[in-house]
C-alpha atoms as a PDB file:
ATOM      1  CA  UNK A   1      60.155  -0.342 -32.863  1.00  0.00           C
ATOM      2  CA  UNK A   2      61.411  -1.774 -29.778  1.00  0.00           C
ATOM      3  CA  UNK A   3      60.361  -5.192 -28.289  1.00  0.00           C
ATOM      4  CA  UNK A   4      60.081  -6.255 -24.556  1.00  0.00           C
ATOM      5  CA  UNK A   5      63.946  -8.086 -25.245  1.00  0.00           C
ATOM      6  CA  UNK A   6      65.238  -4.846 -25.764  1.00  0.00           C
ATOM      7  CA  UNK A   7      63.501  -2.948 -23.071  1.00  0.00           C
ATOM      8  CA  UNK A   8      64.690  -5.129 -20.171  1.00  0.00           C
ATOM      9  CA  UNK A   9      68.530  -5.091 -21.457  1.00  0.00           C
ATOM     10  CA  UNK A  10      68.371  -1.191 -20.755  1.00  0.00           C
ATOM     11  CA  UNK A  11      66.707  -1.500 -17.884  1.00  0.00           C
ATOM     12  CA  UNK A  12      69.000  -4.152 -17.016  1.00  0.00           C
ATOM     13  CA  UNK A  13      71.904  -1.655 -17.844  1.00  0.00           C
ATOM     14  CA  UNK A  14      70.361   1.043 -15.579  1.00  0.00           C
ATOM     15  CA  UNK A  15      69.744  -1.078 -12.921  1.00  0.00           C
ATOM     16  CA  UNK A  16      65.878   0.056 -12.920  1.00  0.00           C
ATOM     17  CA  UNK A  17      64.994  -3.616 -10.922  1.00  0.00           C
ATOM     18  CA  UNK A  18      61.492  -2.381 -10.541  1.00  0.00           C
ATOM     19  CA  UNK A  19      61.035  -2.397 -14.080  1.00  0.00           C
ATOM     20  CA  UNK A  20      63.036  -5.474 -14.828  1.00  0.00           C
ATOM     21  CA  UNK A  21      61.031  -7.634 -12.182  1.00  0.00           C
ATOM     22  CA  UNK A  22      57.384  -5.802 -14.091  1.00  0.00           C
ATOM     23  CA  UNK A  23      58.756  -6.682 -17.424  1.00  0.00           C
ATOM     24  CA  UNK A  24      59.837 -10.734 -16.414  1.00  0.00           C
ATOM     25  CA  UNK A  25      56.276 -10.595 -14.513  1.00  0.00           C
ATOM     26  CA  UNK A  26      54.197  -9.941 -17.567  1.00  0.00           C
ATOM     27  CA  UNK A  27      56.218 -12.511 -19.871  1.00  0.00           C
ATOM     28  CA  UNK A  28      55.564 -15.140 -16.852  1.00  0.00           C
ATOM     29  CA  UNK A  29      51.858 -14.407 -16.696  1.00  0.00           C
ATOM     30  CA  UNK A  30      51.831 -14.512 -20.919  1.00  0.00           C
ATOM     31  CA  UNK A  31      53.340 -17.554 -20.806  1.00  0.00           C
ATOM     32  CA  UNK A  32      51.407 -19.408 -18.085  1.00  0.00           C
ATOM     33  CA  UNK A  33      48.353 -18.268 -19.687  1.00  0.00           C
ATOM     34  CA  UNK A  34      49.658 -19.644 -23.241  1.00  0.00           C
ATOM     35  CA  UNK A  35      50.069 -23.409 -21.689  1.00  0.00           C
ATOM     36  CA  UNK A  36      46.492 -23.420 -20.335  1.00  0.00           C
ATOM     37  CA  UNK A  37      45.011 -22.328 -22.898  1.00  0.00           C
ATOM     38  CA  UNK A  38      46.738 -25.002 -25.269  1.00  0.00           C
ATOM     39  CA  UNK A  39      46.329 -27.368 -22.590  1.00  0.00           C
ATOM     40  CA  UNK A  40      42.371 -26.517 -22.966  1.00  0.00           C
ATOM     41  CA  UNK A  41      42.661 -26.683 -26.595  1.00  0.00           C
ATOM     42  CA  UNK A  42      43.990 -30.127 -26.799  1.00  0.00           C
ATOM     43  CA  UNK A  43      41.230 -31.260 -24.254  1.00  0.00           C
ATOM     44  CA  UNK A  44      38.494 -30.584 -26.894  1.00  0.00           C
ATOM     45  CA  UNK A  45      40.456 -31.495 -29.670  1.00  0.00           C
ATOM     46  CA  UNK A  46      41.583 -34.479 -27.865  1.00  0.00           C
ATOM     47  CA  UNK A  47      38.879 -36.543 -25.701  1.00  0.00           C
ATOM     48  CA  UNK A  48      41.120 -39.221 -24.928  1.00  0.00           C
ATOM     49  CA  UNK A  49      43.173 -36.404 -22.438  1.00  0.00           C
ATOM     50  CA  UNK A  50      41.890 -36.128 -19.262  1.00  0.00           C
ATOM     51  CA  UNK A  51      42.662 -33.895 -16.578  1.00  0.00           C
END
């Protein structure tokens, strides 16, 4: 099975920039979407955190 880390090296390798910029995209998003959600977690949890 291959992951994402793996995928962009070859495209790296093949110079396939397209893919490369798609592939960096969609961890971006992932990870932008993982902080707010956390962020909205610890809001509930917390109610001393305000925003």
């Amino acid at each position: 099975m291959e992951g994402s880390g793996l995928r962009l090296s070859e495209y790296l390798i093949r110079r396939d920039f397209l893919a490369v910029q798609g592939i960096v995209t969609v961890i971006a998003l992932i990870v932008g979407a993982m902080s707010f959600l956390i962020d909205v977690i610890i809001a509930f949890v917390d109610p001393r955190v305000r925003f």
